[in-house]
Protein backbone atom coordinates (compact mmCIF):
# COMPACT_ATOMS: atom_id res chain seq x y z
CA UNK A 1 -39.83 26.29 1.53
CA UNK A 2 -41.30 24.58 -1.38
CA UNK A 3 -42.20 27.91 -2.97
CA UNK A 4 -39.13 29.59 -2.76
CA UNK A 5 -37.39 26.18 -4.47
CA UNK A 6 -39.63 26.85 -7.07
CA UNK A 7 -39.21 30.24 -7.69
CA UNK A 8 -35.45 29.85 -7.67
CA UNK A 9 -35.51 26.94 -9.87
CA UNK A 10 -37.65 29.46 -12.03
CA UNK A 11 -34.65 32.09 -12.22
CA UNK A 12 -32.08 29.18 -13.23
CA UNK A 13 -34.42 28.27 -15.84
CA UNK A 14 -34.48 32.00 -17.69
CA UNK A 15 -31.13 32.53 -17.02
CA UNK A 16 -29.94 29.32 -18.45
CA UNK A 17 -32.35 29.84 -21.44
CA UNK A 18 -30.70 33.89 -21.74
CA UNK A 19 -27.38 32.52 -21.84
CA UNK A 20 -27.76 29.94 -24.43
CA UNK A 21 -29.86 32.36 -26.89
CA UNK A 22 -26.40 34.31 -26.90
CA UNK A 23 -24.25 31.46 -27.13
CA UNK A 24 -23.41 30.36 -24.09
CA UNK A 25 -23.75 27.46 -21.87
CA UNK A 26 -24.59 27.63 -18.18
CA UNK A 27 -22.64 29.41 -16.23
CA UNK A 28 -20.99 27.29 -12.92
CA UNK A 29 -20.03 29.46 -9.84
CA UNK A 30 -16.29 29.30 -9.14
CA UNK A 31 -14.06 31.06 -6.40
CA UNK A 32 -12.91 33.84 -8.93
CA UNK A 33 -16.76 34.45 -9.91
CA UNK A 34 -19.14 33.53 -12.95
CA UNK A 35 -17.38 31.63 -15.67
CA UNK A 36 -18.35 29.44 -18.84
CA UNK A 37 -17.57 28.27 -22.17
CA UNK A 38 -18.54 30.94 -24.61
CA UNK A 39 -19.14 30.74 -28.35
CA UNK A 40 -19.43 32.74 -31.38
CA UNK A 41 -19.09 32.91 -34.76
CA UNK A 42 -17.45 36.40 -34.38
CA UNK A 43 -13.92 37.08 -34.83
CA UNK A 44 -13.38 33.07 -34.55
CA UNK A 45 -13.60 33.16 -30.64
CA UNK A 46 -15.03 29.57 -30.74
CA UNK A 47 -14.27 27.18 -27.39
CA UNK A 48 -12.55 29.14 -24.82
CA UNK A 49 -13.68 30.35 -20.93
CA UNK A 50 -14.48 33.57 -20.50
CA UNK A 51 -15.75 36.04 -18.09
CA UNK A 52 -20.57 35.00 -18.04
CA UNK A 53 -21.66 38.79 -17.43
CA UNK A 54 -25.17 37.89 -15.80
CA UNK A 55 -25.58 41.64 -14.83
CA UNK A 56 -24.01 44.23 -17.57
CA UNK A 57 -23.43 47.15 -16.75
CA UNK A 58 -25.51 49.44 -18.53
CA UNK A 59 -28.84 46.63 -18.31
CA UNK A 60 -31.13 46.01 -15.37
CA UNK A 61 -30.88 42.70 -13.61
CA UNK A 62 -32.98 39.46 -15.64
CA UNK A 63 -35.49 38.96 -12.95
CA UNK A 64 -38.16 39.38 -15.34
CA UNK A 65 -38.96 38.88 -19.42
CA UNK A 66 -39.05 42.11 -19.93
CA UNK A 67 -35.20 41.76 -19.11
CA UNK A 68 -34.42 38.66 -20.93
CA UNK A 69 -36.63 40.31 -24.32
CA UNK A 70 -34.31 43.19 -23.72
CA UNK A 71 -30.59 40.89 -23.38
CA UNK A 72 -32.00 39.56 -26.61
CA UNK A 73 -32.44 42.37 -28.56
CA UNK A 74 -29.25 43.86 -27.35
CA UNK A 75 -27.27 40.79 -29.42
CA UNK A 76 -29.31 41.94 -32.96
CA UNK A 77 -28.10 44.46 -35.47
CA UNK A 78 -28.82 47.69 -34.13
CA UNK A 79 -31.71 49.74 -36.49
CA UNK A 80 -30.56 52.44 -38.15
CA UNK A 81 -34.20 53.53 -39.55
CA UNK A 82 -34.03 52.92 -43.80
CA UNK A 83 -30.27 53.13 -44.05
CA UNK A 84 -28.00 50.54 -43.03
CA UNK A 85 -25.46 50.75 -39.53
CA UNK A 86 -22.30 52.31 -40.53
CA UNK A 87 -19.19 50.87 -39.13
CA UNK A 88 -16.45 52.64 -39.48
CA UNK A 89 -13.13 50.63 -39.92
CA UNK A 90 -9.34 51.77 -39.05
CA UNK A 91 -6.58 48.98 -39.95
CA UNK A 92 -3.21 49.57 -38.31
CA UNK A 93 -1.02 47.36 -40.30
CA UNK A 94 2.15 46.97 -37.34
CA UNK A 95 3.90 44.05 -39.14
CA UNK A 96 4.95 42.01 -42.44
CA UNK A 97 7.19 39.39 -40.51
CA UNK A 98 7.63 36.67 -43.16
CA UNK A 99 6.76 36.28 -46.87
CA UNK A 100 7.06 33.53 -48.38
CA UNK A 101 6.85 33.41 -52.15
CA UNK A 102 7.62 29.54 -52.60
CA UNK A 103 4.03 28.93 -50.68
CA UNK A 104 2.62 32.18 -51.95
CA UNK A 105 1.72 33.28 -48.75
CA UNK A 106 2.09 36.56 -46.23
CA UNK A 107 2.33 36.90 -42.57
CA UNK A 108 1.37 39.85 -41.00
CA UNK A 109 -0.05 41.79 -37.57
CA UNK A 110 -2.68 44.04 -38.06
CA UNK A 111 -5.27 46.32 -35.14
CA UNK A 112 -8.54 46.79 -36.05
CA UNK A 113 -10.78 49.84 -34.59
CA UNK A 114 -14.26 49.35 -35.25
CA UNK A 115 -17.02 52.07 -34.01
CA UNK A 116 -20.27 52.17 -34.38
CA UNK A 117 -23.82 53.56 -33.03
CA UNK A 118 -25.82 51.70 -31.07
CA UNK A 119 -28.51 53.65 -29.26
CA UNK A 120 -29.53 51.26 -27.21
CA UNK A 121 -26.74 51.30 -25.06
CA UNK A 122 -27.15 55.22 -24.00
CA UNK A 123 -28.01 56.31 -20.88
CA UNK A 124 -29.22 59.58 -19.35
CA UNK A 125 -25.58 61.36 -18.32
CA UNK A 126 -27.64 63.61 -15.21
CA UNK A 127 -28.88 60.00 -13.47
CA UNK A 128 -25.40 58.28 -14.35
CA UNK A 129 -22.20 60.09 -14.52
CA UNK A 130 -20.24 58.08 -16.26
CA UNK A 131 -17.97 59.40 -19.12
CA UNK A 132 -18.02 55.27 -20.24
CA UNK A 133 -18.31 52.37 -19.62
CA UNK A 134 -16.65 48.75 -20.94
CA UNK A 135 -18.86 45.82 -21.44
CA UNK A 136 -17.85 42.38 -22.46
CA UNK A 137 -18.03 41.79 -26.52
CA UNK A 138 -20.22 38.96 -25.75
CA UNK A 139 -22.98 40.95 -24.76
CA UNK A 140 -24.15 43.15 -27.34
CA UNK A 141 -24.13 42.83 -30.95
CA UNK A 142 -20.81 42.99 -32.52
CA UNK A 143 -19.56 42.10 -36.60
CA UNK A 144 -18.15 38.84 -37.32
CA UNK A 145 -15.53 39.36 -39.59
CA UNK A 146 -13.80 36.75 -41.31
CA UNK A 147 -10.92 36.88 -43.39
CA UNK A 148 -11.52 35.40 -47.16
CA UNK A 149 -7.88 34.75 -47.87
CA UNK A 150 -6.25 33.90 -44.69
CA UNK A 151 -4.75 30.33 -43.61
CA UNK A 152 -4.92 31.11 -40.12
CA UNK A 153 -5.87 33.81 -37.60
CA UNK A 154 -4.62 33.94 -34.29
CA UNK A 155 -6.36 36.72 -32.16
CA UNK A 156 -4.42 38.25 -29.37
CA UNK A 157 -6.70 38.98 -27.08
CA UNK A 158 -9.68 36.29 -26.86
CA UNK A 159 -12.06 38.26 -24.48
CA UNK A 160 -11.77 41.50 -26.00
CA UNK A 161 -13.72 44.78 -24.48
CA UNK A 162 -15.72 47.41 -26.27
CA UNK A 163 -15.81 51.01 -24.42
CA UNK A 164 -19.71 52.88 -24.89
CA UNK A 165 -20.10 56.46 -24.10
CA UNK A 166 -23.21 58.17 -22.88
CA UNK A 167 -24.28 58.82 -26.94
CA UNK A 168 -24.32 55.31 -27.90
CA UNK A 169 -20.77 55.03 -29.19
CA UNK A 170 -19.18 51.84 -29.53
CA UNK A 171 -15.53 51.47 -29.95
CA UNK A 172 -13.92 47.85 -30.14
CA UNK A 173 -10.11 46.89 -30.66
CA UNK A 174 -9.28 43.82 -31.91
CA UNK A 175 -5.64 42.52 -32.41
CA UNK A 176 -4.73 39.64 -34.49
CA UNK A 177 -2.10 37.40 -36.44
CA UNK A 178 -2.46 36.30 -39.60
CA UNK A 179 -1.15 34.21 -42.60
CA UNK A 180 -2.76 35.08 -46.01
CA UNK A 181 -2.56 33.92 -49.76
CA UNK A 182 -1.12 36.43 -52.74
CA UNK A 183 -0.73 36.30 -55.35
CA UNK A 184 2.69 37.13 -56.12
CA UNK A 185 3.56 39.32 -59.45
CA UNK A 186 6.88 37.64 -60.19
CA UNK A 187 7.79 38.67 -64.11
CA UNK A 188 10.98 40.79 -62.87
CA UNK A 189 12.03 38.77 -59.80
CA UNK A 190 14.09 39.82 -57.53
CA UNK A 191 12.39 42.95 -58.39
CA UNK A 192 9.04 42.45 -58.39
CA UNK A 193 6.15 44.30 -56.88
CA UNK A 194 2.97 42.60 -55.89
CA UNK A 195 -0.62 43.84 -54.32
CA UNK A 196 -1.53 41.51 -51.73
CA UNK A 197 -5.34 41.88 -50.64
CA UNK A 198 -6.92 40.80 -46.69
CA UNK A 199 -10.73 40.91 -47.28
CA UNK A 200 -12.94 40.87 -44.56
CA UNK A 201 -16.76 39.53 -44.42
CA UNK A 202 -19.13 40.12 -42.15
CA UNK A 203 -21.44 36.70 -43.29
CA UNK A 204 -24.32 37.42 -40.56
CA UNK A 205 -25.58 40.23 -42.21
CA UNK A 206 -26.40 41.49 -45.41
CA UNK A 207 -25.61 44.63 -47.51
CA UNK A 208 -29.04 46.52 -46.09
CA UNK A 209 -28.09 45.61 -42.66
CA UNK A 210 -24.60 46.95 -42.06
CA UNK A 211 -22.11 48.83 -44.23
CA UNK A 212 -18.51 49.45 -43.76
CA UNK A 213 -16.30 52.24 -44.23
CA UNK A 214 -12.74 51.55 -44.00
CA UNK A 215 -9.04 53.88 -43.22
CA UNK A 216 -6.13 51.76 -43.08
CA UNK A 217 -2.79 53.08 -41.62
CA UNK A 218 0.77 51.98 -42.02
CA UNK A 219 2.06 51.83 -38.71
CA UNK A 220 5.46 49.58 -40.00
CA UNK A 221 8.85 50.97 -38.72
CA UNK A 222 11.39 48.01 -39.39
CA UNK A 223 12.69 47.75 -42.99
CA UNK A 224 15.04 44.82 -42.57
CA UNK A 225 12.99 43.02 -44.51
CA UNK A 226 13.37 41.32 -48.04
CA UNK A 227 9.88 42.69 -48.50
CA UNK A 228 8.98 46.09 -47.78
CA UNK A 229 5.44 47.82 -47.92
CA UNK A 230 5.50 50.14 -50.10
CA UNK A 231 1.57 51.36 -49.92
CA UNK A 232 -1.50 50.46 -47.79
CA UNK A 233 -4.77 51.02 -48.86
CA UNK A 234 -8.59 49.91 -47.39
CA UNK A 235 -11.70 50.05 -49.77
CA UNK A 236 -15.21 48.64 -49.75
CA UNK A 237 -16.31 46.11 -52.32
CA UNK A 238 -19.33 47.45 -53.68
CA UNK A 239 -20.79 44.35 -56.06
CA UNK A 240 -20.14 41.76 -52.73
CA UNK A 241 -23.52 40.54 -52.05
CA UNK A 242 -22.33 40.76 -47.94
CA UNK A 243 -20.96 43.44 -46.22
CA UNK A 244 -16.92 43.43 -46.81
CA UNK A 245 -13.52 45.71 -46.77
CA UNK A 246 -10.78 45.19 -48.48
CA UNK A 247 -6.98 45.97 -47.23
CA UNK A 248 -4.32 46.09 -49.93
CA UNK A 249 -0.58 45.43 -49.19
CA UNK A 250 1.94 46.52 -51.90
CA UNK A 251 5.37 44.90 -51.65
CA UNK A 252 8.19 45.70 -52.71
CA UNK A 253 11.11 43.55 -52.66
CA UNK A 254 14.51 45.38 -51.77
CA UNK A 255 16.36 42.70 -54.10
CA UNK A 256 19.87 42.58 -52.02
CA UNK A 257 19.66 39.43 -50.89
CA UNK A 258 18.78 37.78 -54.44
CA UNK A 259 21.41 40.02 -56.07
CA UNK A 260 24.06 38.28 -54.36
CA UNK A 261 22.75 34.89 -53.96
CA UNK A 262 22.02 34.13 -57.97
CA UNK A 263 23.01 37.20 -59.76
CA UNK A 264 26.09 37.67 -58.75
CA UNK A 265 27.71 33.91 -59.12
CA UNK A 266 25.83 33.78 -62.68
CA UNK A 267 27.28 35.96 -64.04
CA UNK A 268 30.95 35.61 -62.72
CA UNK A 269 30.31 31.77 -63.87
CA UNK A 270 29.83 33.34 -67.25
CA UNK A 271 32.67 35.69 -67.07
CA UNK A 272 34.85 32.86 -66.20
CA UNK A 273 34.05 30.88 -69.64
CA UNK A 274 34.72 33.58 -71.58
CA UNK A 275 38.15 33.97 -69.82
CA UNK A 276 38.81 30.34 -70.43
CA UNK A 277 38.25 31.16 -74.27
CA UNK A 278 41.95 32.71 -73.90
CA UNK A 279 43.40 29.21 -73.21
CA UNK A 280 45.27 27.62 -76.12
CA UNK A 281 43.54 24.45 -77.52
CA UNK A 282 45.81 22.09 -77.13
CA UNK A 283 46.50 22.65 -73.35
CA UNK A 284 45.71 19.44 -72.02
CA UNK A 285 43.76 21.96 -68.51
CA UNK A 286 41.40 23.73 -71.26
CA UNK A 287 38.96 21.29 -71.19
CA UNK A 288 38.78 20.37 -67.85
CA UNK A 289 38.27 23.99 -67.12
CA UNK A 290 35.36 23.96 -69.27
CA UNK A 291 33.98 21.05 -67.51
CA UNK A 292 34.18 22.26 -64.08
CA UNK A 293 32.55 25.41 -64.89
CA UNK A 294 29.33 23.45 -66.97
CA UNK A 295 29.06 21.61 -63.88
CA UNK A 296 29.24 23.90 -61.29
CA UNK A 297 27.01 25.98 -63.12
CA UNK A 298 24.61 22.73 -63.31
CA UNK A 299 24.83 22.78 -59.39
CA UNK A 300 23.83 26.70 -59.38
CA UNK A 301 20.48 26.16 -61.74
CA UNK A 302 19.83 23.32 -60.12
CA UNK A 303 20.01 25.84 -56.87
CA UNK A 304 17.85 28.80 -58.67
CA UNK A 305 15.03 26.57 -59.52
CA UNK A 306 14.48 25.68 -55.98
CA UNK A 307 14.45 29.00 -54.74
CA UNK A 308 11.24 29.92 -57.27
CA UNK A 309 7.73 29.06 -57.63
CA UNK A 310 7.60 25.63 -59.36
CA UNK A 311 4.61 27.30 -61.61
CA UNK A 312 3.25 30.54 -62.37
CA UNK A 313 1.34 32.26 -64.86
CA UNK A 314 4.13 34.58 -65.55
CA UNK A 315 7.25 32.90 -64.83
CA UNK A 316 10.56 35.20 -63.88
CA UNK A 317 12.61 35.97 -66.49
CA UNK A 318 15.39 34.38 -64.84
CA UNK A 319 14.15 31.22 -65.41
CA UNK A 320 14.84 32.14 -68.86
CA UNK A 321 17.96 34.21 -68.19
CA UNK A 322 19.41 31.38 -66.23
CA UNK A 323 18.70 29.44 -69.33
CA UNK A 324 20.09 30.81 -71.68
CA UNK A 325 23.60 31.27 -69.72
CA UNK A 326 23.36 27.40 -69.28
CA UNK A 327 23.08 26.62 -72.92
CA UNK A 328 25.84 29.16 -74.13
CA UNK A 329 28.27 27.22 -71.33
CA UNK A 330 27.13 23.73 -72.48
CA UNK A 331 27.72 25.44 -76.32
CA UNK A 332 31.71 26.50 -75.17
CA UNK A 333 32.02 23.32 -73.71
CA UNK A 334 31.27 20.99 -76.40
CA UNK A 335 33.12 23.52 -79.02
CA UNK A 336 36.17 22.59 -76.64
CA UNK A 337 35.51 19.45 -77.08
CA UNK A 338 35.16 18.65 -80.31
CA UNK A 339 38.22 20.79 -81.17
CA UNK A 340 40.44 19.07 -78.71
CA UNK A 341 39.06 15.43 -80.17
CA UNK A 342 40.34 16.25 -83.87
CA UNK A 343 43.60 17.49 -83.05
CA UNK A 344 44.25 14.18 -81.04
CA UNK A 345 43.49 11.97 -83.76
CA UNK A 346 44.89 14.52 -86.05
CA UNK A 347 48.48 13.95 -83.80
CA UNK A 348 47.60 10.33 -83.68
CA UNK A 349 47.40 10.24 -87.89
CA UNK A 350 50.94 12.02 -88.13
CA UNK A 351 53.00 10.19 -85.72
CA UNK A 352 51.21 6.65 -87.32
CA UNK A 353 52.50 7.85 -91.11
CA UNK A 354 55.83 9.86 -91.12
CA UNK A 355 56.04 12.11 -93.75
CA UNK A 356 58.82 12.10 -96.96
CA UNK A 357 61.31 14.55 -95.42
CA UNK A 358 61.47 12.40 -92.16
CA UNK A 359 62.51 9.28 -94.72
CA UNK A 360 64.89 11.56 -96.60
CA UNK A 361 66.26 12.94 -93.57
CA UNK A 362 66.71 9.02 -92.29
CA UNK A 363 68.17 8.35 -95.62
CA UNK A 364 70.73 11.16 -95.64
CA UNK A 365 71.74 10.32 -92.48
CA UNK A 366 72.27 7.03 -93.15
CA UNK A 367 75.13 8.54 -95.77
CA UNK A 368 78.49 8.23 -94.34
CA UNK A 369 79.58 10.97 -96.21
CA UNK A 370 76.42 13.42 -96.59
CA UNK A 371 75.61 16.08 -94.06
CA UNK A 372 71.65 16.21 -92.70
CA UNK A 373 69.60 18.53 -95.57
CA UNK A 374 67.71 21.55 -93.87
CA UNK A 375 64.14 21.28 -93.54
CA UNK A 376 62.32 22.35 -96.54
CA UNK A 377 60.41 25.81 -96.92
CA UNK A 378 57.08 26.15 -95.25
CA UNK A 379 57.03 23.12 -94.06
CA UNK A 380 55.92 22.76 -90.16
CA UNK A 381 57.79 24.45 -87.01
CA UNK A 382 57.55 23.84 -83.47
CA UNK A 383 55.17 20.99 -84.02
CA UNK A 384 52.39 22.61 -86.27
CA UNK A 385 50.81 20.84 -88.15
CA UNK A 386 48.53 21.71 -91.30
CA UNK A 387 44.91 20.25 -88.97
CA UNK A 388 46.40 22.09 -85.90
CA UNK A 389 46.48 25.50 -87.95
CA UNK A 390 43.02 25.00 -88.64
CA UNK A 391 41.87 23.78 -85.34
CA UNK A 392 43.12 26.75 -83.90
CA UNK A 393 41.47 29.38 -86.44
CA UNK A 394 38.24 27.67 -86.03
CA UNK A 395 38.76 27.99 -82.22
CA UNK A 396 39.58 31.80 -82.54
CA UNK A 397 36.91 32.43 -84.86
CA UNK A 398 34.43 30.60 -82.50
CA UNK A 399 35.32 32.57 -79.15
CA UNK A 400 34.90 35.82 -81.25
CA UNK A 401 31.47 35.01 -82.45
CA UNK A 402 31.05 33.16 -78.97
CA UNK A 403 32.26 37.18 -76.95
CA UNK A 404 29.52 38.92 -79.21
CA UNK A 405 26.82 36.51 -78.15
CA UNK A 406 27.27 36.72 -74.56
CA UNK A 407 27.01 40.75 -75.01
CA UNK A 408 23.98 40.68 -77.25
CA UNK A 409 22.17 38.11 -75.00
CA UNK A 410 23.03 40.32 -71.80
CA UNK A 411 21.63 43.44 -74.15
CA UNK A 412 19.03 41.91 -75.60
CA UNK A 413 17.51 40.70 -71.54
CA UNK A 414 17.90 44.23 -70.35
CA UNK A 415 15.46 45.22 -73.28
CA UNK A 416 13.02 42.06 -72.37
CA UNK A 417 13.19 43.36 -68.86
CA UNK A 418 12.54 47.60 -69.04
CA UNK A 419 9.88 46.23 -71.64
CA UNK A 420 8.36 42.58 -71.38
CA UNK A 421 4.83 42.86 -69.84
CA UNK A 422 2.73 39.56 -68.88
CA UNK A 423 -0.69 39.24 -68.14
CA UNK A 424 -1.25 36.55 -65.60
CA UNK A 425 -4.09 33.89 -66.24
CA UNK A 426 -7.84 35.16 -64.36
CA UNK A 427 -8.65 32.80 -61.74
CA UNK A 428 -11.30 30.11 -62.88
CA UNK A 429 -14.22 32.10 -60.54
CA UNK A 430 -13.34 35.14 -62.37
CA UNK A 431 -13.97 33.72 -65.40
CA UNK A 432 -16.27 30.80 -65.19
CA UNK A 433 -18.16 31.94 -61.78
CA UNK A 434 -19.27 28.93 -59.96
CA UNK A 435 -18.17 26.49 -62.08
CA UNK A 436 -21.16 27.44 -64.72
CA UNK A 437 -20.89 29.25 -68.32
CA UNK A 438 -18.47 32.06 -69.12
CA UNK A 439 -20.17 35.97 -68.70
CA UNK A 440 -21.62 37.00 -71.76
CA UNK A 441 -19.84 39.69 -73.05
CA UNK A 442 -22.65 42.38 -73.68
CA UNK A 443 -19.44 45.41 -74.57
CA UNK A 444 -19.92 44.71 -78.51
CA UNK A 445 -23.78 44.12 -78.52
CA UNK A 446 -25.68 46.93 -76.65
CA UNK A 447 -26.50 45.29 -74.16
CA UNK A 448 -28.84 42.04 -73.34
CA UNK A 449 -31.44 40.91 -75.92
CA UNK A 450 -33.94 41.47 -73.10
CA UNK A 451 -32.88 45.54 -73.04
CA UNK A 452 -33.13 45.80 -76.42
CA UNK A 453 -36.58 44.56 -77.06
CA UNK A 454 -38.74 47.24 -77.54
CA UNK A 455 -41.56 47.71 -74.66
């Protein structure tokens, strides 16, 4: 009795060891079978129960360590002589649900096939008739991908399955969720275009260990989107010091709903200044018309700046646009202003200091026997004055100049826009790697001093 405690206290012992040289902790024996708490660094499966595979499939039972050497060579890299494993990659992009340029970030669903060759996993097809077989991911070597860009990743299925066939063939699926950084190309906003990268590391090995060659497939078929994906492209990285693919996203944004959120009101803001240019001066409504408009249009910028980036290194040219309406309203408005405050006190002067005819006319009229004398020649009618005559030629010369400036400023953005090109700013570990000295620029040199020293 005492032996056979041993000897089964023996067993726990290697499989305990077995499970934690994967990862694992002990299994505990539950009505629905094995389970435990399972954890890897791959695909950011850390903390959850899954299914404890003491027995796989295509391996003998551990009751000996010629077993347990073999469980733990079935979780390394698998050889592929001189040359590294090949992994071949397929991204199914499914889904761009929500981009958000304010936060510069981009939300999408992607499926990952990954297939490989693992020859230790074959078996003899005449002894075992199986087309193939599925075996948990947790028990034999998979990648660990990480994504360098994302915020969060939310895989779908947290005990995925990889499918072997006879040869060795490995395929795995993975499904997941993620939120992203991009940098956002924003110059002609709300028709911009932007290139939004995913780039995925595999940090347990290095470049002579595994290799990756990526396909990536546009599987979107919703367009009611603000942003549409215009082009979908995987490549490798070839100066990454760890194996890596990249997936690019190009966006395109349709432009509808900016069109009629900011473009349209601008400009019918605009329209309605130069329609209130028709007023006469000295209606008493002209300059309260001017004033609404200024400050409704206040309300609108005000509006437009919250619906941007607060800073970029190539601002929209809205922000300018935007602008430069704003001034040209705040210019009307104080034009109508200043007009309207010289003919008052001009009206104020005259009725303060009557003129000479008004004293002859009180004079004459005073005359019991004279008759009221005409009004001279050229002198004012209908309440001109001499300052209102010149109020109002200023004013008309003003709105003319005013009309031509509006047209050359919309003319003169439509050239800045087919035309203007900005070069954004290179990120700091572009340009200063690590936080140590700029690259030396070898281009106009020939090279290193070391290369050019003769031998």
């Amino acid at each position: 009795m005492a032996l056979w405690l041993l000897l089964h206290l023996t067993f726990l012992g290697l499989s305990s060891h077995w499970l934690l040289v994967q990862g694992h902790s002990p299994c505990v024996p539950t009505t629905g079978g094995w389970r435990g708490e399972v954890r890897s660094s791959g695909f950011g499966f850390l903390g959850y129960l899954g299914d404890c595979y003491l027995h796989p499939p295509a391996w003998p039972a551990l009751f000996s360590l010629d077993s347990l050497e073999k469980a733990q060579e079935s979780l390394q890299i698998p050889s592929n002589g001189s040359a590294p494993l090949l992994v071949a990659v397929e991204v199914f992009m499914s889904n761009v649900f929500n981009v958000d340029i304010l936060r510069y970030t981009v939300s999408s669903m992607l499926l990952l096939r990954l297939s490989w060759l693992d020859t230790r996993l074959a078996w003899n097809k005449s002894a075992h008739p199986w087309h193939m077989v599925t075996l948990p991911w947790d028990s034999l070597w998979t990648p660990g991908l990480i994504i360098q860009e994302s915020l969060w990743v939310d895989w779908r299925d947290q005990s995925p399955r990889a499918r072997v066939d006879p040869d060795g063939n490995v395929e795995l699926y993975l499904a997941l969720t993620t939120e992203t950084n991009c940098d956002f190309e924003l110059l002609r906003f709300p028709w911009d275009q932007s290139d939004c990268t995913l780039s995925f590391f595999a940090l347990s090995n290095s470049v002579t260990e595994l290799e990756f060659q990526a396909h990536a497939v546009n599987e979107i078929v919703s367009v009611k989107r603000e942003y549409v994906v215009q082009d979908l492209k995987a490549q490798v990285s070839p100066w990454q010091p760890v194996p890596n693919f990249q997936v690019t996203l190009r966006l395109q944004n349709t432009a509808l709903k900016t069109i009629i959120a900011l473009l349209v009101p601008g400009e019918a803001l605009l329209l309605a200044d130069l329609c209130g240019g028709l007023l006469p001066l000295q209606a008493t409504e002209r300059l309260g018309y001017k004033v609404t408009l200024l400050l409704s249009y206040l309300v609108f910028h005000s509006s437009l700046v919250q619906a941007l980036p607060s800073s970029s290194s190539c601002n929209p040219l809205l922000i300018y646009y935007f602008t430069v309406l704003l001034l040209l309203l705040f210019l009307s408005t104080i034009e109508t202003a200043l007009l309207a405050a010289l003919l008052a006190r001009d009206r104020q002067g005259t009725e303060a200091s009557p003129s000479p005819t008004s004293r002859g006319e009180q004079q004459v009229g005073g005359n019991p026997g004279g008759h009221p004398a005409s009004p001279p020649t050229g002198s004012p009618r209908g309440g001109k004055g001499p300052g209102r005559s010149w109020a109002e030629a200023v004013d008309r010369i003003f709105f003319r100049v005013y009309a031509a400036g509006v047209v050359c400023s919309q003319v003169i953005f439509v050239g800045i826009w087919m035309w203007a090109v900005c070069k954004s700013d290179p990120a700091p570990g572009m340009a200063v790697p690590h936080g140590g000295q700029p690259r030396p620029d070898w281009s106009n040199t020939g090279g290193p001093l070391s290369a050019r020293l003769p031998t």
